[in-house]
Protein backbone atom coordinates (compact mmCIF):
# COMPACT_ATOMS: atom_id res chain seq x y z
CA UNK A 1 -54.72 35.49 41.07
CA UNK A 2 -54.92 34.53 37.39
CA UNK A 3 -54.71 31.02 36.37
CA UNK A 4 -52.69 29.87 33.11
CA UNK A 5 -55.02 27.36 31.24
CA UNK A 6 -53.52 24.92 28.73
CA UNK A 7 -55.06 23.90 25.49
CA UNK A 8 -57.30 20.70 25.44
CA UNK A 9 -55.15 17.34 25.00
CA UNK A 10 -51.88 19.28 25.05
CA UNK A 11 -48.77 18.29 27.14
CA UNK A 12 -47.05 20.80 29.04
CA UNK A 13 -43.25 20.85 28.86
CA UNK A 14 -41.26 21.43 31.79
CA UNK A 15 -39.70 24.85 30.12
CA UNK A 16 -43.36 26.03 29.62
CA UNK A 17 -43.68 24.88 33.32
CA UNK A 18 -40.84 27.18 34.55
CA UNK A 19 -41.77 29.92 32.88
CA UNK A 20 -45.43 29.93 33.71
CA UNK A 21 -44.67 29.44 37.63
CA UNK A 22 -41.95 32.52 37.46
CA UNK A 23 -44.91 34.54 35.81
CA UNK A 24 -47.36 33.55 38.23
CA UNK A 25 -45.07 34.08 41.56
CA UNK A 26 -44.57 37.77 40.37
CA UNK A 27 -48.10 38.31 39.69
CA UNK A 28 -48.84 36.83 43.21
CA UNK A 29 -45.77 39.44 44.95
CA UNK A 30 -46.59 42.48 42.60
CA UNK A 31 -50.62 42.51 42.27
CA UNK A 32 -51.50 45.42 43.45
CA UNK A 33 -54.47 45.92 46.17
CA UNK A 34 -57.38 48.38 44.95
CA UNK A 35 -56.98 51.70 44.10
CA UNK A 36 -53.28 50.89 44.38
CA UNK A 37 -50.50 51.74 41.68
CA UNK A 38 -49.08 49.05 40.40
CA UNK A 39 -45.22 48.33 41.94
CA UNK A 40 -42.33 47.49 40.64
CA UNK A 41 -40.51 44.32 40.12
CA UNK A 42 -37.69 43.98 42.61
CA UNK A 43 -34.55 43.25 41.05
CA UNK A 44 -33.94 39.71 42.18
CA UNK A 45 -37.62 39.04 41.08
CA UNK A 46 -37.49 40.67 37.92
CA UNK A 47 -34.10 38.64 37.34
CA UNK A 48 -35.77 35.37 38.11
CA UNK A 49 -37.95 35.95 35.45
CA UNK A 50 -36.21 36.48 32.91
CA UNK A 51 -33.78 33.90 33.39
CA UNK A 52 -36.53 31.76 33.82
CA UNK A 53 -38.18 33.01 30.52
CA UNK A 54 -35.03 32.77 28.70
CA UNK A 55 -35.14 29.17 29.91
CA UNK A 56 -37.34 27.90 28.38
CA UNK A 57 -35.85 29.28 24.68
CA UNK A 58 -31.85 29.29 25.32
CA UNK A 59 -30.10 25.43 25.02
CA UNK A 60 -27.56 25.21 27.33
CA UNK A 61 -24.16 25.02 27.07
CA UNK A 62 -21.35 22.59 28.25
CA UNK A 63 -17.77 23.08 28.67
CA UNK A 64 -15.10 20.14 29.52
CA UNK A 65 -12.17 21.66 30.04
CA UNK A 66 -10.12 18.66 30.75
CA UNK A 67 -11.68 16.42 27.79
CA UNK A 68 -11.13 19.50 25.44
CA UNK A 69 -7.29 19.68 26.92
CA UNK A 70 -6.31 16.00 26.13
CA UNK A 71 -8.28 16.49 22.74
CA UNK A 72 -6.01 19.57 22.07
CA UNK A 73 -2.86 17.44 23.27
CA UNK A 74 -3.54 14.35 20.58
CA UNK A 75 -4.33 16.72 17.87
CA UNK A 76 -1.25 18.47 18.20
CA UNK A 77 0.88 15.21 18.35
CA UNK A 78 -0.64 13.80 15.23
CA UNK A 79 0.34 17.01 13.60
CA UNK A 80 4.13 16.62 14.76
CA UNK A 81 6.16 14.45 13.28
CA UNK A 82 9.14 14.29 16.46
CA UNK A 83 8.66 13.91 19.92
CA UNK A 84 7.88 16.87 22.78
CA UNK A 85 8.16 17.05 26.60
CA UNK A 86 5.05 17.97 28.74
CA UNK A 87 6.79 21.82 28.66
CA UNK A 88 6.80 22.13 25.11
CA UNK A 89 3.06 20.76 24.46
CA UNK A 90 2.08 23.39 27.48
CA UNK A 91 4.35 26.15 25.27
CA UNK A 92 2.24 25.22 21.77
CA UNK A 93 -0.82 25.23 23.07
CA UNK A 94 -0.77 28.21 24.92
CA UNK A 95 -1.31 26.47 28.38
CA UNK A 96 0.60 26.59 31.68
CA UNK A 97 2.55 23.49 32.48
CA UNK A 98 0.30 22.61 35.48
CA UNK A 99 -2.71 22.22 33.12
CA UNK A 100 -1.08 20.12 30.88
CA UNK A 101 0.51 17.67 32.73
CA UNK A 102 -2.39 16.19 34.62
CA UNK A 103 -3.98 15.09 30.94
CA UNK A 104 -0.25 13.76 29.35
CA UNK A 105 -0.12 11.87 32.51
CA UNK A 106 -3.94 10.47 32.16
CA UNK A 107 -3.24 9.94 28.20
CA UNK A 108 0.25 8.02 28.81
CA UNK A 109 -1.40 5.82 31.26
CA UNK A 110 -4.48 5.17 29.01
CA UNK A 111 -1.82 4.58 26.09
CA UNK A 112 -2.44 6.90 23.86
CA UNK A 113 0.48 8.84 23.95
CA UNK A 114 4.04 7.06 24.77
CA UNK A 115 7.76 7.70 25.13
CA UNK A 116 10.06 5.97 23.01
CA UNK A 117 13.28 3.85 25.10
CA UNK A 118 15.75 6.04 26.85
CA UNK A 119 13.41 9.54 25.79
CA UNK A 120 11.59 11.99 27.98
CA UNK A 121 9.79 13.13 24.93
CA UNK A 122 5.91 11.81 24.13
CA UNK A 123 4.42 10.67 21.02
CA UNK A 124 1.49 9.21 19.92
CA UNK A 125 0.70 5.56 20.10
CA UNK A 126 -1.08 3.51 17.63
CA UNK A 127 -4.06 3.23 19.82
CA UNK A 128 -6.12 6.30 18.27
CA UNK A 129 -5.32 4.32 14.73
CA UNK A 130 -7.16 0.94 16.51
CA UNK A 131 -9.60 2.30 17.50
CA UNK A 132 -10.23 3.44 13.99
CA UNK A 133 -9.84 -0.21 12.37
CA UNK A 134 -12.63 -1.13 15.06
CA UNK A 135 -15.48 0.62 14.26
CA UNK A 136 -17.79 -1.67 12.57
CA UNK A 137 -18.56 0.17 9.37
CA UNK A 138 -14.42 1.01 8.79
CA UNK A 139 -13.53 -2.55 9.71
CA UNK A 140 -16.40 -4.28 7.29
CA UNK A 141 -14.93 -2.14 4.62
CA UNK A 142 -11.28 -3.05 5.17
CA UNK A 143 -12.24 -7.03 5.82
CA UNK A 144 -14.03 -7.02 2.78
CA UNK A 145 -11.73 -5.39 0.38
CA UNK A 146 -8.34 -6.79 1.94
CA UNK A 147 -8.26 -9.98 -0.27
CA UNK A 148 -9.94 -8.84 -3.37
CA UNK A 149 -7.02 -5.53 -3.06
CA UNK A 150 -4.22 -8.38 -2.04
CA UNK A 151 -5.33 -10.76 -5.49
CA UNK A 152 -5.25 -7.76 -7.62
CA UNK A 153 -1.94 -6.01 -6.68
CA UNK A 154 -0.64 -9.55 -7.36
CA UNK A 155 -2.08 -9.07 -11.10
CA UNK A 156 -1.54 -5.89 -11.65
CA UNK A 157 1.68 -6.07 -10.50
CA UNK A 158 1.23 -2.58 -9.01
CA UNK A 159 0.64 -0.88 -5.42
CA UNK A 160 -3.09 -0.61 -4.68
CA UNK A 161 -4.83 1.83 -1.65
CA UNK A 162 -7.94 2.16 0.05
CA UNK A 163 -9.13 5.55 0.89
CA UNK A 164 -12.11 7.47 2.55
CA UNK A 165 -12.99 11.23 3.09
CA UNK A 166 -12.10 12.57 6.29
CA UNK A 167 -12.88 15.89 6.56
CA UNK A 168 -11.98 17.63 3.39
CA UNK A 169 -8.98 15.20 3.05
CA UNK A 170 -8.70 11.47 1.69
CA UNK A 171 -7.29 8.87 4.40
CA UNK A 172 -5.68 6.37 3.53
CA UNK A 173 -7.33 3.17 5.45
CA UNK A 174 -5.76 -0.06 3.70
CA UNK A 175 -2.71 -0.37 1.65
CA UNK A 176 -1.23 -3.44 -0.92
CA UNK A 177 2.43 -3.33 -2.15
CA UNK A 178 3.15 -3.64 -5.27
CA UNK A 179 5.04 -7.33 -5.96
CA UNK A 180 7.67 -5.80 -8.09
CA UNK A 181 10.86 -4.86 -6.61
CA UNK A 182 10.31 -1.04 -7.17
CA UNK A 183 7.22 0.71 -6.50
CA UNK A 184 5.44 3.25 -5.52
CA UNK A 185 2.81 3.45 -2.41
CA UNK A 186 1.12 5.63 0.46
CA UNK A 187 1.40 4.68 4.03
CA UNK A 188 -1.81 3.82 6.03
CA UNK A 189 -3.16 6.60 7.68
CA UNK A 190 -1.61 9.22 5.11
CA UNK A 191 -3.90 12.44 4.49
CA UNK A 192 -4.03 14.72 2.02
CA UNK A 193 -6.64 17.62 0.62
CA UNK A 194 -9.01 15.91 -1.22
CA UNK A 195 -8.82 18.92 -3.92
CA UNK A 196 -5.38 17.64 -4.81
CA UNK A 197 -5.53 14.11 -4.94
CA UNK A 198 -7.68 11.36 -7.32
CA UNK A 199 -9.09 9.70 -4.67
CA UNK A 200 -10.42 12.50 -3.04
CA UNK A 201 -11.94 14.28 -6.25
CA UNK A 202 -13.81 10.94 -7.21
CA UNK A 203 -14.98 10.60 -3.86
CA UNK A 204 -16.65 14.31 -3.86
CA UNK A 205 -18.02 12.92 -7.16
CA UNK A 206 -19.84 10.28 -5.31
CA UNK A 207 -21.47 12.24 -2.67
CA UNK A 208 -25.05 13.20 -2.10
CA UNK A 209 -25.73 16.29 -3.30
CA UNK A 210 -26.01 17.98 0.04
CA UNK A 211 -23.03 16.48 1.14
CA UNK A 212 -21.03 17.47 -2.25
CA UNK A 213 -22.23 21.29 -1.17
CA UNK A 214 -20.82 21.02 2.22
CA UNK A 215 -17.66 19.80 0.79
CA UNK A 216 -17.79 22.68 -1.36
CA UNK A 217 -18.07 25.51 0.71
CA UNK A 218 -15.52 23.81 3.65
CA UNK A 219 -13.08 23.66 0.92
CA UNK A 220 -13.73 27.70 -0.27
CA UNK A 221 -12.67 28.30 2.98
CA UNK A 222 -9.07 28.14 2.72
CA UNK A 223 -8.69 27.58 -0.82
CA UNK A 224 -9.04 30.30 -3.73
CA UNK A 225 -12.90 30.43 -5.72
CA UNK A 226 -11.08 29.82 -8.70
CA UNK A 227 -10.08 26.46 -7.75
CA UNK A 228 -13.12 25.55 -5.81
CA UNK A 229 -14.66 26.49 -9.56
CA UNK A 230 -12.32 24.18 -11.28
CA UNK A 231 -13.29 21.79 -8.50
CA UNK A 232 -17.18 21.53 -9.07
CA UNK A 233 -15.94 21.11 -12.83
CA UNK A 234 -13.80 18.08 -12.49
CA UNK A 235 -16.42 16.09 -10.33
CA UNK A 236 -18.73 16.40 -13.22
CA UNK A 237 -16.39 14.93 -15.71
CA UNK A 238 -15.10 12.62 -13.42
CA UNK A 239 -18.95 11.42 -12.31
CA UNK A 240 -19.52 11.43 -15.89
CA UNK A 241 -16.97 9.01 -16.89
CA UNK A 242 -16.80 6.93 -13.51
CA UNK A 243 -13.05 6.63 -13.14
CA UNK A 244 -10.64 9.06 -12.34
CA UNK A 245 -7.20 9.75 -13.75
CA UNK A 246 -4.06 11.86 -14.18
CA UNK A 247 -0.74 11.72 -14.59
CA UNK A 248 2.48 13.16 -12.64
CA UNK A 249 -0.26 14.74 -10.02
CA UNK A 250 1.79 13.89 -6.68
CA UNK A 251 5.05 12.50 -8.36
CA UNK A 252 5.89 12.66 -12.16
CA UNK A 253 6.26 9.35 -13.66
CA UNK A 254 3.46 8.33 -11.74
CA UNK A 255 -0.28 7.69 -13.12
CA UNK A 256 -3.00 7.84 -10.58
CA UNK A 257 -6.34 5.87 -11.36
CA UNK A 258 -8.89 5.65 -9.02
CA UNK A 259 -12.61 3.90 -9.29
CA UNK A 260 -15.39 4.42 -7.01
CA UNK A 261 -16.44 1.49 -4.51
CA UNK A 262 -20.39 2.29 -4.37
CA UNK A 263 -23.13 1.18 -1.88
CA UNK A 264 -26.39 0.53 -2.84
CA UNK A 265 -27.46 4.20 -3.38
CA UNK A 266 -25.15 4.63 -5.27
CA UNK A 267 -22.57 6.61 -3.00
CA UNK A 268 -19.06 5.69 -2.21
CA UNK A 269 -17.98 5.05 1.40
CA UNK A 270 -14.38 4.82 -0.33
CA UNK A 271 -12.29 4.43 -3.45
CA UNK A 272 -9.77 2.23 -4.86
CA UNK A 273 -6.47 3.48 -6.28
CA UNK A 274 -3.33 2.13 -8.51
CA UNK A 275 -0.74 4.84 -8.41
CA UNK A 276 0.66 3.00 -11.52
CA UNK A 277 4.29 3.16 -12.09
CA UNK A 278 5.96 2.33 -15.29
CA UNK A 279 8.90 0.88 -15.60
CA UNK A 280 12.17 -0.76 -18.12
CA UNK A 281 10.94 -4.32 -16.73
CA UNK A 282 7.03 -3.35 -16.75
CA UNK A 283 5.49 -6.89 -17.18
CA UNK A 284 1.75 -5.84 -16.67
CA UNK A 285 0.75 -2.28 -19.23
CA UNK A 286 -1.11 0.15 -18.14
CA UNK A 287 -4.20 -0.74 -19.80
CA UNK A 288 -4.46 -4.14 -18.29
CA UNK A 289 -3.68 -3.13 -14.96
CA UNK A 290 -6.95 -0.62 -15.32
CA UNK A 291 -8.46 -3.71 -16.02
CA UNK A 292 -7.33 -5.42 -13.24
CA UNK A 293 -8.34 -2.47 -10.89
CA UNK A 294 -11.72 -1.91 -12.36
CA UNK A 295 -12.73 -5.65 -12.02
CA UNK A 296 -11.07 -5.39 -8.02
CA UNK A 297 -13.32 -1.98 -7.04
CA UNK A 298 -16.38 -3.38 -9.26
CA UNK A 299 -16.36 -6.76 -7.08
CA UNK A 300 -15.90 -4.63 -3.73
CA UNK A 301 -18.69 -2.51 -4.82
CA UNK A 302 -21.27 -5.66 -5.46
CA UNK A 303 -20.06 -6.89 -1.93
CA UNK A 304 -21.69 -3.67 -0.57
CA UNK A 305 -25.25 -3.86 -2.68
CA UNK A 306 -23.74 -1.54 -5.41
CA UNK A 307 -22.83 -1.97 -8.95
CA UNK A 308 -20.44 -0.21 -10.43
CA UNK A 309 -20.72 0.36 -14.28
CA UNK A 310 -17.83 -0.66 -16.71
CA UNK A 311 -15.82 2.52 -18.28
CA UNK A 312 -14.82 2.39 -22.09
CA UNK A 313 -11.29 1.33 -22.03
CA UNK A 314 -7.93 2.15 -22.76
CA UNK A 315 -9.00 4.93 -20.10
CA UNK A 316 -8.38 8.69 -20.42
CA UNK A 317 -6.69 11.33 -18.76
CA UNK A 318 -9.62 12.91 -17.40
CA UNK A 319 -7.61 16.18 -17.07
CA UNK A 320 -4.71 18.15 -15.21
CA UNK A 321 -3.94 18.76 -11.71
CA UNK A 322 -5.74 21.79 -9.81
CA UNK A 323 -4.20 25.10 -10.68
CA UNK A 324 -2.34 23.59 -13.73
């Protein structure tokens, strides 16, 4: 019987292992005696093989069926905006009531789904949203900007927001009202495409490059190539003049202006935005509530190793919403 012989100082893997001890057992049940011809592989044998063989190349794969159940469950809850009964999450998802259940049972006891006084119906809890403001990087970043944001709506006299990529989207992770008795803000934990928003085009604009081309082509995907073109066009000018800003993008009267917060390579983990909104009894103009903003996302960027270079003020439109 032939021997396999390994290289000099090498390690053998367990894979090579396998398959080496497969090849050897059929060469041990299939050598033929002299003068013999040379038989066959039985098919068990010949099976063992190959799966052994394949082994050592093929990863394996896992499926959770109940973890990827009670994933589908909270997904589909933070997409509704009303309440739904075990039989109508088993109905959207395409499930049978029986495999449902067992996980909205598991998920109301862990809290992450709840039913409001008096209701049958479940919704999500706040829990998924802790959990969020606990992880050490999105909590240093919210600790650390929360006074700084707090001081300068003050100023400004305007609402101020915090927001980070998620996806292809902006999230909106920390929020300041505006002192003034009317104004204009986004809830915590709002999303939105990033293609369509300030925040989320100056935060493409302060990407890595690989990371910018991932963001690229996940955003082709469902939106037209003429827009993903205007897109890559719009980061430039925005990266070019570090700030960016339009007017009557999500609501008309309303001037978004957004500034990167950087880290030390120059990257932004998230951006800082006024949605500024004019009005009869303005006290604070526009141009000095840029300031205001500049100075807030400039001292939030030095907090995190980064500097953040001053724009040429008054600021300027830096162009037209996506399509327009």
């Amino acid at each position: 019987m032939t021997t396999a012989k390994r290289p000099s100082g090498g390690k053998t893997s367990d894979a090579t292992k396998l398959v080496g001890s497969a090849a050897l057992l059929a060469d041990e049940v299939v050598k033929p005696a002299k003068g013999a011809k040379p038989a066959k592989l039985s098919g068990v044998k010949a099976a063992a093989t190959s799966k052994a063989t394949a082994g050592a190349v093929a990863k394996p794969t896992y499926s959770v069926p109940a973890l990827e159940k009670g994933l589908d469950v909270l997904e589909l809850l933070a997409s509704l905006s009303e309440g739904v009964t075990p039989s109508q999450i088993a109905q959207q998802l395409g499930r049978s009531l029986q495999e449902v259940y067992r996980v909205v049972v598991a998920l109301e006891r862990r809290g992450y789904i709840q039913r409001p006084p008096g209701e049958e119906s479940l919704v999500l809890s706040t829990k998924l949203h802790d959990l969020s403001y606990r992880f050490p990087p999105m909590r240093r970043l919210i600790d650390v900007a929360r006074p700084i944001i707090n001081r300068a709506a003050i100023e400004a006299y305007q609402a101020f927001h915090l927001a980070v990529l998620d996806g292809v989207s902006i999230r909106v992770v920390a929020q300041v009202d505006s002192p003034a008795p009317l104004g204009f803000r986004l809830r915590v934990g709002t999303q939105n495409p990033a293609i369509r928003t300030a925040s989320g085009r100056l935060l493409i604009a302060y990407q890595s490059p690989s990371m910018q081309e991932w963001l690229f082509e996940a955003i082709g995907q469902t939106a037209p190539k003429s827009e993903v073109d205007w897109l890559k066009k719009r980061v430039e000018v925005v990266r070019s003049v570090g700030y960016e800003m339009i007017v009557g993008e999500a609501l008309k009267g309303i001037t978004d202006i957004s500034f990167p917060i950087l880290d030390a390579e120059g990257h932004a983990p998230a951006v800082l935005t006024m949605p500024f909104l004019a009005s009869a009894t303005e006290k604070v103009p526009m141009e000095d509530a840029a300031r205001v903003l500049y100075e807030a996302a400039a001292n939030i960027t030095t907090l995190f190793g980064g500097h953040l270079a001053e724009p040429r003020f008054p600021l300027a439109n830096t162009g037209g919403p996506v399509g327009g």
